[in-house]
PDB file of N, CA and C in Angstrom:
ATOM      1  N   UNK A   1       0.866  -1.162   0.000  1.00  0.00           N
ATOM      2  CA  UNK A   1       0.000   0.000   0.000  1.00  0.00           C
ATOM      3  C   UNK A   1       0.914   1.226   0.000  1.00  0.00           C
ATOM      4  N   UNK A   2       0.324   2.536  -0.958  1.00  0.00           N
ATOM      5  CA  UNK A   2       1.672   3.836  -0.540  1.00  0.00           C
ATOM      6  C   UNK A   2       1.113   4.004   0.492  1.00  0.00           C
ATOM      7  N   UNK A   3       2.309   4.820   0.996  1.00  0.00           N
ATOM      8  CA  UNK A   3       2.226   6.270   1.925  1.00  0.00           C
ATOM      9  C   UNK A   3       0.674   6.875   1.910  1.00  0.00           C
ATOM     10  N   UNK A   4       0.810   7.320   0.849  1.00  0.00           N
ATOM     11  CA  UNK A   4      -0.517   8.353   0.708  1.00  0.00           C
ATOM     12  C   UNK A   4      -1.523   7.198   1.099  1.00  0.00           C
ATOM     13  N   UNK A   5      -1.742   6.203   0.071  1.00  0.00           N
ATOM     14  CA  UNK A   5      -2.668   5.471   0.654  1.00  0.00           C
ATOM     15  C   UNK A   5      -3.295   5.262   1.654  1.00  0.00           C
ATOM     16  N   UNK A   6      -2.124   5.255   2.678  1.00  0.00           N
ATOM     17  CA  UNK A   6      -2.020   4.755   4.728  1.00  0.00           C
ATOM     18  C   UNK A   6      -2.467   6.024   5.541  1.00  0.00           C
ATOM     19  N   UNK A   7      -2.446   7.183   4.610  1.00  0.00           N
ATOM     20  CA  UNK A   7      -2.801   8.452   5.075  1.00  0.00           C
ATOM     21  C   UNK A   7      -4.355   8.955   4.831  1.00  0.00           C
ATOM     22  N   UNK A   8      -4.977   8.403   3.728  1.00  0.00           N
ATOM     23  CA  UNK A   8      -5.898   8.640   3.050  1.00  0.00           C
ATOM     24  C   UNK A   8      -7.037   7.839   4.073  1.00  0.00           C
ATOM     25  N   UNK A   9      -6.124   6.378   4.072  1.00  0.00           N
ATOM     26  CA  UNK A   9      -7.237   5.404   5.411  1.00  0.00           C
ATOM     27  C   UNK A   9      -7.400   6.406   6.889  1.00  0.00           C
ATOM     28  N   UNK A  10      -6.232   6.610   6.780  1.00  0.00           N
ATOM     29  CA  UNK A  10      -6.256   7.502   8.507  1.00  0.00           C
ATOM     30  C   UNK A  10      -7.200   7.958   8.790  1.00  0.00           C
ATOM     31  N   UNK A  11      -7.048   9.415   7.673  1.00  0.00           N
ATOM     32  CA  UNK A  11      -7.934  10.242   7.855  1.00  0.00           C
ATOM     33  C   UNK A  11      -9.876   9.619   7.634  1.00  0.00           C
ATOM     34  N   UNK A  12     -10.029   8.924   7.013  1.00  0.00           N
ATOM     35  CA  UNK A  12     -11.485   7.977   6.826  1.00  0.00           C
ATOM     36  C   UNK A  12     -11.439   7.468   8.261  1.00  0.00           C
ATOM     37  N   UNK A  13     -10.219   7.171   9.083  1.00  0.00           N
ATOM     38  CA  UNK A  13     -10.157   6.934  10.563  1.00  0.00           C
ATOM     39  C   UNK A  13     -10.474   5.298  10.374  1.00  0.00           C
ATOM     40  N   UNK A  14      -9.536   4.661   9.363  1.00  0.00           N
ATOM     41  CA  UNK A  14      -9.478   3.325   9.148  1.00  0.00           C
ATOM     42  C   UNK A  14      -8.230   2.639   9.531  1.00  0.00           C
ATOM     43  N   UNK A  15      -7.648   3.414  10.209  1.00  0.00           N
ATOM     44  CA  UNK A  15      -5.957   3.049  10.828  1.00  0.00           C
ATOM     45  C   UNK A  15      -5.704   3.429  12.491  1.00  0.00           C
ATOM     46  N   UNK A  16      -5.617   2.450  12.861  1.00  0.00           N
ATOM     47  CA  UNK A  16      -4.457   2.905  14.193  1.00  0.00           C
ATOM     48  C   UNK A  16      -3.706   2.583  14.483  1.00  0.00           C
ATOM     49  N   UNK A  17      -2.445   3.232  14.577  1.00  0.00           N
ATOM     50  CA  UNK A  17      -1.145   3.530  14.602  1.00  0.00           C
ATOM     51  C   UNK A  17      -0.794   2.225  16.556  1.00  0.00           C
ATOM     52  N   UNK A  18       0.148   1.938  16.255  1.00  0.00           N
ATOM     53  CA  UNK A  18       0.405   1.539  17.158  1.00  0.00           C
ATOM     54  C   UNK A  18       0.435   1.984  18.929  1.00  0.00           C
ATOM     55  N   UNK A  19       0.972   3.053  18.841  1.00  0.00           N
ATOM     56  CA  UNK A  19       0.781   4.136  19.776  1.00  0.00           C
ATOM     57  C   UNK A  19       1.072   5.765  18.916  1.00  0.00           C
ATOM     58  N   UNK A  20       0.858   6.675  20.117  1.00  0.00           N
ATOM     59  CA  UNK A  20       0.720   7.826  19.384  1.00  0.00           C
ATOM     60  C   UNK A  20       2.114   8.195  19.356  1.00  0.00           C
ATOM     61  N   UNK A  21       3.101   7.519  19.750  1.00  0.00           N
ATOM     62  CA  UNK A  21       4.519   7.823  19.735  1.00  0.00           C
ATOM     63  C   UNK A  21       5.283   6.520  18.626  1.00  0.00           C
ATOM     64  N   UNK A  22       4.593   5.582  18.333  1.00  0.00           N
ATOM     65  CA  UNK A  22       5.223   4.512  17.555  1.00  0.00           C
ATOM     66  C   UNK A  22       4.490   4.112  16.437  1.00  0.00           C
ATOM     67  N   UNK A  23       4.862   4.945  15.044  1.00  0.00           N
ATOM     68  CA  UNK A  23       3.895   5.145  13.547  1.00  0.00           C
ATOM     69  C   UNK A  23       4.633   4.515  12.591  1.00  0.00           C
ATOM     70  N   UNK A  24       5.533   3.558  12.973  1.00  0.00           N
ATOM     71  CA  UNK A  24       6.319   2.488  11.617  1.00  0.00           C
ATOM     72  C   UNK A  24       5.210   1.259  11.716  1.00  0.00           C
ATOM     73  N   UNK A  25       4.085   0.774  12.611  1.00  0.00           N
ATOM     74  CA  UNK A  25       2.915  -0.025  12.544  1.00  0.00           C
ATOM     75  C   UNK A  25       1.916   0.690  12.754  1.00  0.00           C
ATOM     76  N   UNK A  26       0.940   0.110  11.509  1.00  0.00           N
ATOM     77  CA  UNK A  26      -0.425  -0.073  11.815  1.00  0.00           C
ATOM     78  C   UNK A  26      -1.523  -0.944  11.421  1.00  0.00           C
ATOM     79  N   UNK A  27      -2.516  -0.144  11.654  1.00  0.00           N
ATOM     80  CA  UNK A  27      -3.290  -1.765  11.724  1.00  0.00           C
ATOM     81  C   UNK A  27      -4.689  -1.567  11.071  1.00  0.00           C
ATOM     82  N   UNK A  28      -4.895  -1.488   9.711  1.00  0.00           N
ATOM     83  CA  UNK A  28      -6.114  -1.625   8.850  1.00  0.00           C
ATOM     84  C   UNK A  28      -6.375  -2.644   7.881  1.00  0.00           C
ATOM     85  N   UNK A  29      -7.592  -3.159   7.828  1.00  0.00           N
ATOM     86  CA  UNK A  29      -7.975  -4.038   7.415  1.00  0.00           C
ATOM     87  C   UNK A  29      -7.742  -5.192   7.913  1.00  0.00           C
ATOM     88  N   UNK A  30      -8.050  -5.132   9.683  1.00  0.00           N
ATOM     89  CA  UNK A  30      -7.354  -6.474  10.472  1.00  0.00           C
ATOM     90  C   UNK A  30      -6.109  -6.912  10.491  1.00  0.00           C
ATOM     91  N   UNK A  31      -5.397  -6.539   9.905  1.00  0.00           N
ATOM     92  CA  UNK A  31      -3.826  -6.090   9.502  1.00  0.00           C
ATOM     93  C   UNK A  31      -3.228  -5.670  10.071  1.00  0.00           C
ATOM     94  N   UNK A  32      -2.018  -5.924  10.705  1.00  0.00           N
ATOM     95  CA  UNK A  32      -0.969  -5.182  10.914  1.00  0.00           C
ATOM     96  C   UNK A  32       0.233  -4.555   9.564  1.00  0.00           C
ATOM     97  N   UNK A  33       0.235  -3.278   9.292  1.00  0.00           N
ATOM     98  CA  UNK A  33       1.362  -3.270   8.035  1.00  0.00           C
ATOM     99  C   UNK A  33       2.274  -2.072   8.980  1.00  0.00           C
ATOM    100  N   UNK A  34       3.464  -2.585   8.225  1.00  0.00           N
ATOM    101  CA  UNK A  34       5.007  -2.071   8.906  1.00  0.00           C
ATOM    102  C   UNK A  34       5.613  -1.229   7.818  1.00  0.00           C
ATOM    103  N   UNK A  35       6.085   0.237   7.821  1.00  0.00           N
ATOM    104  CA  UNK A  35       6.194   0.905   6.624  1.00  0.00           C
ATOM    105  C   UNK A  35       7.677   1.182   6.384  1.00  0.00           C
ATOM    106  N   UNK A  36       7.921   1.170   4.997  1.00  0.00           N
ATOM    107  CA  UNK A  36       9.720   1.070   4.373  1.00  0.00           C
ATOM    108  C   UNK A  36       9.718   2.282   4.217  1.00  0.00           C
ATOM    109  N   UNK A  37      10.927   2.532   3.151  1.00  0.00           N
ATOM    110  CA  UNK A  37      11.562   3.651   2.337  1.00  0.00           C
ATOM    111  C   UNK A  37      10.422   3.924   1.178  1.00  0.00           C
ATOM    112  N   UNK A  38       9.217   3.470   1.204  1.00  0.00           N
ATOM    113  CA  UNK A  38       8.751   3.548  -0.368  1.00  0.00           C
ATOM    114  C   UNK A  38       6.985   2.844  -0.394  1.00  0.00           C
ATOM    115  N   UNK A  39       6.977   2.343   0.733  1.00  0.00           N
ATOM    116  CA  UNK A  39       5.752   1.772   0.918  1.00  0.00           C
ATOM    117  C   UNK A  39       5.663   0.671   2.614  1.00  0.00           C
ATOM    118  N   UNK A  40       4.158   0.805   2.711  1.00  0.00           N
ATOM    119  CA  UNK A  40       3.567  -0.240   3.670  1.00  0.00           C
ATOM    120  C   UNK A  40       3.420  -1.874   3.199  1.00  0.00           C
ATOM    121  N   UNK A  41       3.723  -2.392   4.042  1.00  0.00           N
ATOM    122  CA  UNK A  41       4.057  -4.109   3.383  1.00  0.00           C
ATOM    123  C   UNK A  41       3.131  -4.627   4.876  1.00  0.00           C
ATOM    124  N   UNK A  42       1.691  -5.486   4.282  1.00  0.00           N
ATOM    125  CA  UNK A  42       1.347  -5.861   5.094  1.00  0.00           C
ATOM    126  C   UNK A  42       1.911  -7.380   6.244  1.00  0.00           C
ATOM    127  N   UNK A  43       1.454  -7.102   7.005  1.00  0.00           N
ATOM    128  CA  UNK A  43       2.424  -8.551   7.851  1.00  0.00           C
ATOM    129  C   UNK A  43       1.750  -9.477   7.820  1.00  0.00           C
ATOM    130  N   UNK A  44       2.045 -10.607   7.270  1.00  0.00           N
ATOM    131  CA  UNK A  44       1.121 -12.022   6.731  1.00  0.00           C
ATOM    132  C   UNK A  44       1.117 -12.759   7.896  1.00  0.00           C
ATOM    133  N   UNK A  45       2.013 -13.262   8.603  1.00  0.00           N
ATOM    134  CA  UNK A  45       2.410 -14.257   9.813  1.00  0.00           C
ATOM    135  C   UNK A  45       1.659 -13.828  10.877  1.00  0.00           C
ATOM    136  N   UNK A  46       0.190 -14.506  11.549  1.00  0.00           N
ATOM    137  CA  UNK A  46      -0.409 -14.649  12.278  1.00  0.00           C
ATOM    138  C   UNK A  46      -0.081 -14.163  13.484  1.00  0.00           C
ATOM    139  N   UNK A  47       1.183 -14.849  13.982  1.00  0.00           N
ATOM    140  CA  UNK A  47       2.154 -14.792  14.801  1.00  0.00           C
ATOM    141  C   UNK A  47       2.455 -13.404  15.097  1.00  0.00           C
ATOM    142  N   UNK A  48       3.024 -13.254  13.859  1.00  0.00           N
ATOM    143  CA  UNK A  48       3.269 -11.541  14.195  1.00  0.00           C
ATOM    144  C   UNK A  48       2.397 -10.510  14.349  1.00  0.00           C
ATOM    145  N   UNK A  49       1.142 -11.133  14.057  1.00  0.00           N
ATOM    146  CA  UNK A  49       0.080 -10.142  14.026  1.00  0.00           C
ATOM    147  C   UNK A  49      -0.762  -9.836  15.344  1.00  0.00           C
ATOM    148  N   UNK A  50      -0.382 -11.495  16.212  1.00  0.00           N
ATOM    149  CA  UNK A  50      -0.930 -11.612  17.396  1.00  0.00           C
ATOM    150  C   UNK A  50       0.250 -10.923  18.336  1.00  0.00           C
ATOM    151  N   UNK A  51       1.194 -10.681  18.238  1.00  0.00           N
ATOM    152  CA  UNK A  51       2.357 -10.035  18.703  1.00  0.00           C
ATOM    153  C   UNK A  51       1.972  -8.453  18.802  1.00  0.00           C
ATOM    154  N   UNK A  52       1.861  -7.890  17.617  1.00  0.00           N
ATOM    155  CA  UNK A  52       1.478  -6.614  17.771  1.00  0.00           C
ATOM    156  C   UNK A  52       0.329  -6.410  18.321  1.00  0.00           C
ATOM    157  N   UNK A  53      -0.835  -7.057  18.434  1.00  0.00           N
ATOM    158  CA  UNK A  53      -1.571  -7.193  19.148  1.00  0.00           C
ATOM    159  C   UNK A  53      -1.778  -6.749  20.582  1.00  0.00           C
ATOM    160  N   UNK A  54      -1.005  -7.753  21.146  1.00  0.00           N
ATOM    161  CA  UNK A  54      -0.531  -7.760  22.183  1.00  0.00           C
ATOM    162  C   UNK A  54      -0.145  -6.488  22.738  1.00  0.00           C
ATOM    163  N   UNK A  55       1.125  -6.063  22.031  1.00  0.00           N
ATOM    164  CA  UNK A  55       1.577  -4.631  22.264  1.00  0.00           C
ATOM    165  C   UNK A  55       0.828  -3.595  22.220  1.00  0.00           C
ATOM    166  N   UNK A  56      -0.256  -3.371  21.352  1.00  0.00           N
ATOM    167  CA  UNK A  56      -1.159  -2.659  21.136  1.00  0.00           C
ATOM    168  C   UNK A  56      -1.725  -2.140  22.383  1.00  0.00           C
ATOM    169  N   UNK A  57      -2.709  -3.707  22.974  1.00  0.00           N
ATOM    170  CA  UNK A  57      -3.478  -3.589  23.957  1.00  0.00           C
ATOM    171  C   UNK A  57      -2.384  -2.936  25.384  1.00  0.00           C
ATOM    172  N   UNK A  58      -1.555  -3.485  25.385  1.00  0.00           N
ATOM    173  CA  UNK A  58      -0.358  -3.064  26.641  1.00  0.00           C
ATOM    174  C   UNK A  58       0.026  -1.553  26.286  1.00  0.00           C
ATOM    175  N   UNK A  59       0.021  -0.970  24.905  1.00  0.00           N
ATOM    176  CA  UNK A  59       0.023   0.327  25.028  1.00  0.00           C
ATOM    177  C   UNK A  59      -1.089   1.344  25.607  1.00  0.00           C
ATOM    178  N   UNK A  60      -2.426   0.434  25.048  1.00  0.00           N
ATOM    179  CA  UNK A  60      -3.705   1.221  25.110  1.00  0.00           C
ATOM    180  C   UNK A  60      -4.521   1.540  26.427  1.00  0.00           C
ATOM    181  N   UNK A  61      -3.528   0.563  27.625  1.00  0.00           N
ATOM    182  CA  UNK A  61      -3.944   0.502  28.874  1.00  0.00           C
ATOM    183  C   UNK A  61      -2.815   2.183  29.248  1.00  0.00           C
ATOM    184  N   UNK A  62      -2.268   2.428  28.968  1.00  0.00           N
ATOM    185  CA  UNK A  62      -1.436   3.863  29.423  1.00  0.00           C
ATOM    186  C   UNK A  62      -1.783   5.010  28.558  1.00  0.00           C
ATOM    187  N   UNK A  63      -2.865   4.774  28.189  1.00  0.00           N
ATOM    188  CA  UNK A  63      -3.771   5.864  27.068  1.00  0.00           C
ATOM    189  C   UNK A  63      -2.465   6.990  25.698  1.00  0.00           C
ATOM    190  N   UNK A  64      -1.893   5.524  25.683  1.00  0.00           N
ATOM    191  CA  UNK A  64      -1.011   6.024  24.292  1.00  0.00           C
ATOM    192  C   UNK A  64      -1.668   5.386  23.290  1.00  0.00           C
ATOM    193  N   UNK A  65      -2.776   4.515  22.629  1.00  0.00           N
ATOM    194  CA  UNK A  65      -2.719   4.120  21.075  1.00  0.00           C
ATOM    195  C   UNK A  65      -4.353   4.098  21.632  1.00  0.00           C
ATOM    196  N   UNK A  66      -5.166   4.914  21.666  1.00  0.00           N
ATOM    197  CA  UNK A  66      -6.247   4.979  21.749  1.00  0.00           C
ATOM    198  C   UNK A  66      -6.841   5.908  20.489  1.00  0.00           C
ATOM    199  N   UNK A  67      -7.152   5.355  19.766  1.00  0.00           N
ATOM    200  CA  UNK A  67      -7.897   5.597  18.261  1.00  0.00           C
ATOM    201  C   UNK A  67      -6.688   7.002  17.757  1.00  0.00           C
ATOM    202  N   UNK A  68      -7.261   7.814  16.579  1.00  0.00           N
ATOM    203  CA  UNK A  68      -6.030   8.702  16.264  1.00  0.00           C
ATOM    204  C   UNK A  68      -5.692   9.988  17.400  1.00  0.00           C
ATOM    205  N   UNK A  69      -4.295   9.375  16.568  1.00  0.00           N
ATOM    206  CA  UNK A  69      -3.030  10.368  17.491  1.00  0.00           C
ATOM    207  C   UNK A  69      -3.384  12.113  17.728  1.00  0.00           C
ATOM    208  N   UNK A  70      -3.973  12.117  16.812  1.00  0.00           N
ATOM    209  CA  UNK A  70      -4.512  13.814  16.245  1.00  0.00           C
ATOM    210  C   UNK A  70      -5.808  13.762  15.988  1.00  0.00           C
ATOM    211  N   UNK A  71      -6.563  15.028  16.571  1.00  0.00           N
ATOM    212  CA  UNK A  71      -7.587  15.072  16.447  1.00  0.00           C
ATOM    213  C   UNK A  71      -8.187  16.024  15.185  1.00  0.00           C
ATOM    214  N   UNK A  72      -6.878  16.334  15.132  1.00  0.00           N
ATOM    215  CA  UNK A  72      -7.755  17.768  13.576  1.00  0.00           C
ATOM    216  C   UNK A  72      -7.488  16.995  12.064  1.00  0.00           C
ATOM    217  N   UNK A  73      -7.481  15.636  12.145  1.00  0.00           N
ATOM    218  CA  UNK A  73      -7.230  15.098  10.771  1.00  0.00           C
ATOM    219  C   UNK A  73      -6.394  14.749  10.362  1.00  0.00           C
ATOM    220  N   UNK A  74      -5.551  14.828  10.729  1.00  0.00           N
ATOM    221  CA  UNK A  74      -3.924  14.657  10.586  1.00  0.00           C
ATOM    222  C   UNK A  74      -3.394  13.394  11.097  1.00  0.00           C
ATOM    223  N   UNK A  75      -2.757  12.373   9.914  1.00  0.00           N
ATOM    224  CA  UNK A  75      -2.210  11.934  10.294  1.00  0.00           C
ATOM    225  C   UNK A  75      -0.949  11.977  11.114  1.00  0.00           C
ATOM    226  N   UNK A  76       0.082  10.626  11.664  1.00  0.00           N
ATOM    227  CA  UNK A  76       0.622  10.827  12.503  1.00  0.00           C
ATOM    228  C   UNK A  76       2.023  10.892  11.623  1.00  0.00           C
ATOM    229  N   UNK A  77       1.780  10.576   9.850  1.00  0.00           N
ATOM    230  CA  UNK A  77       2.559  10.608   9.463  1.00  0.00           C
ATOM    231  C   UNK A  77       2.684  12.369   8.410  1.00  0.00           C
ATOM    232  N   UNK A  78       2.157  12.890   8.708  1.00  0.00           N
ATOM    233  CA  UNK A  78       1.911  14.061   7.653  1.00  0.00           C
ATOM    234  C   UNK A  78       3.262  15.131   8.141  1.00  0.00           C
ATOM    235  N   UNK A  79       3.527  15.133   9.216  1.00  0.00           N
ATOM    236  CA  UNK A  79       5.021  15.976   9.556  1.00  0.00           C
ATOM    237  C   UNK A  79       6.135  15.387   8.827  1.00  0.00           C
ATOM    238  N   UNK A  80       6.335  13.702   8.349  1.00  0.00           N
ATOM    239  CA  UNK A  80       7.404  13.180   7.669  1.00  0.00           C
ATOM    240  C   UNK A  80       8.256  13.898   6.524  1.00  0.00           C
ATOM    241  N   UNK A  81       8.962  14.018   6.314  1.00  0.00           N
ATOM    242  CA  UNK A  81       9.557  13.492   4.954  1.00  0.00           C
ATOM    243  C   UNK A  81       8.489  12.814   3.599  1.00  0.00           C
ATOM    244  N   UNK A  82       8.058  13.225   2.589  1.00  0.00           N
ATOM    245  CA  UNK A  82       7.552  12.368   1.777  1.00  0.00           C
ATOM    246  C   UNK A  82       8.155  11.216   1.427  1.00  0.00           C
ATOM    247  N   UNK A  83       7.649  10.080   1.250  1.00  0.00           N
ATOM    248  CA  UNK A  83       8.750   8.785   1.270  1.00  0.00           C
ATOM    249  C   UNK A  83       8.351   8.719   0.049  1.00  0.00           C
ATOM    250  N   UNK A  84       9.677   8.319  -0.517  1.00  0.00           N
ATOM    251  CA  UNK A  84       9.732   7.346  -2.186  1.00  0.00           C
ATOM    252  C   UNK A  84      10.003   8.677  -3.074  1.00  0.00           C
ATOM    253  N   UNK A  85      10.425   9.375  -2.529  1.00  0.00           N
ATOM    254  CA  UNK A  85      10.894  10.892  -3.128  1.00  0.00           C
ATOM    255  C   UNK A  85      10.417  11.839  -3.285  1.00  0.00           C
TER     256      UNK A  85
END
């Protein structure tokens, strides 16, 4: 999936970011996807998906990954660097 893509879900409020401090995972379409130099690559391995999971919920108890990071629309990635050039 691009960048823009992962930004476009956000804002529809179809993504949440792992915590509001940790935006290299997220998690749409029951999915966990982990993002490169150039794009989001979803994570296939169950395993890993129940992993982030995990982390998720252990973040969401210290009211860091509770739905989006920003409330005016903004993703958590829109301050970045544009990726892929």
């Amino acid at each position: 999936m691009s960048h823009e893509a992962m930004i476009a879900r956000w804002r529809e409020g179809l993504v949440t970011p792992m915590s509001a401090t940790m935006t290299t995972f997220a998690k749409t379409d029951g999915s966990w996807w982990a993002v490169n130099e150039l794009a989001w690559s979803r994570i296939s391995r169950a395993e890993q998906n129940e992993q982030l999971d995990f982390h998720h919920e252990r973040f969401g108890r210290v009211e860091q990954a509770k739905g989006p990071a920003k409330k005016n629309g903004r993703s958590p990635w829109d301050n970045l660097p544009r990726m892929g050039g």
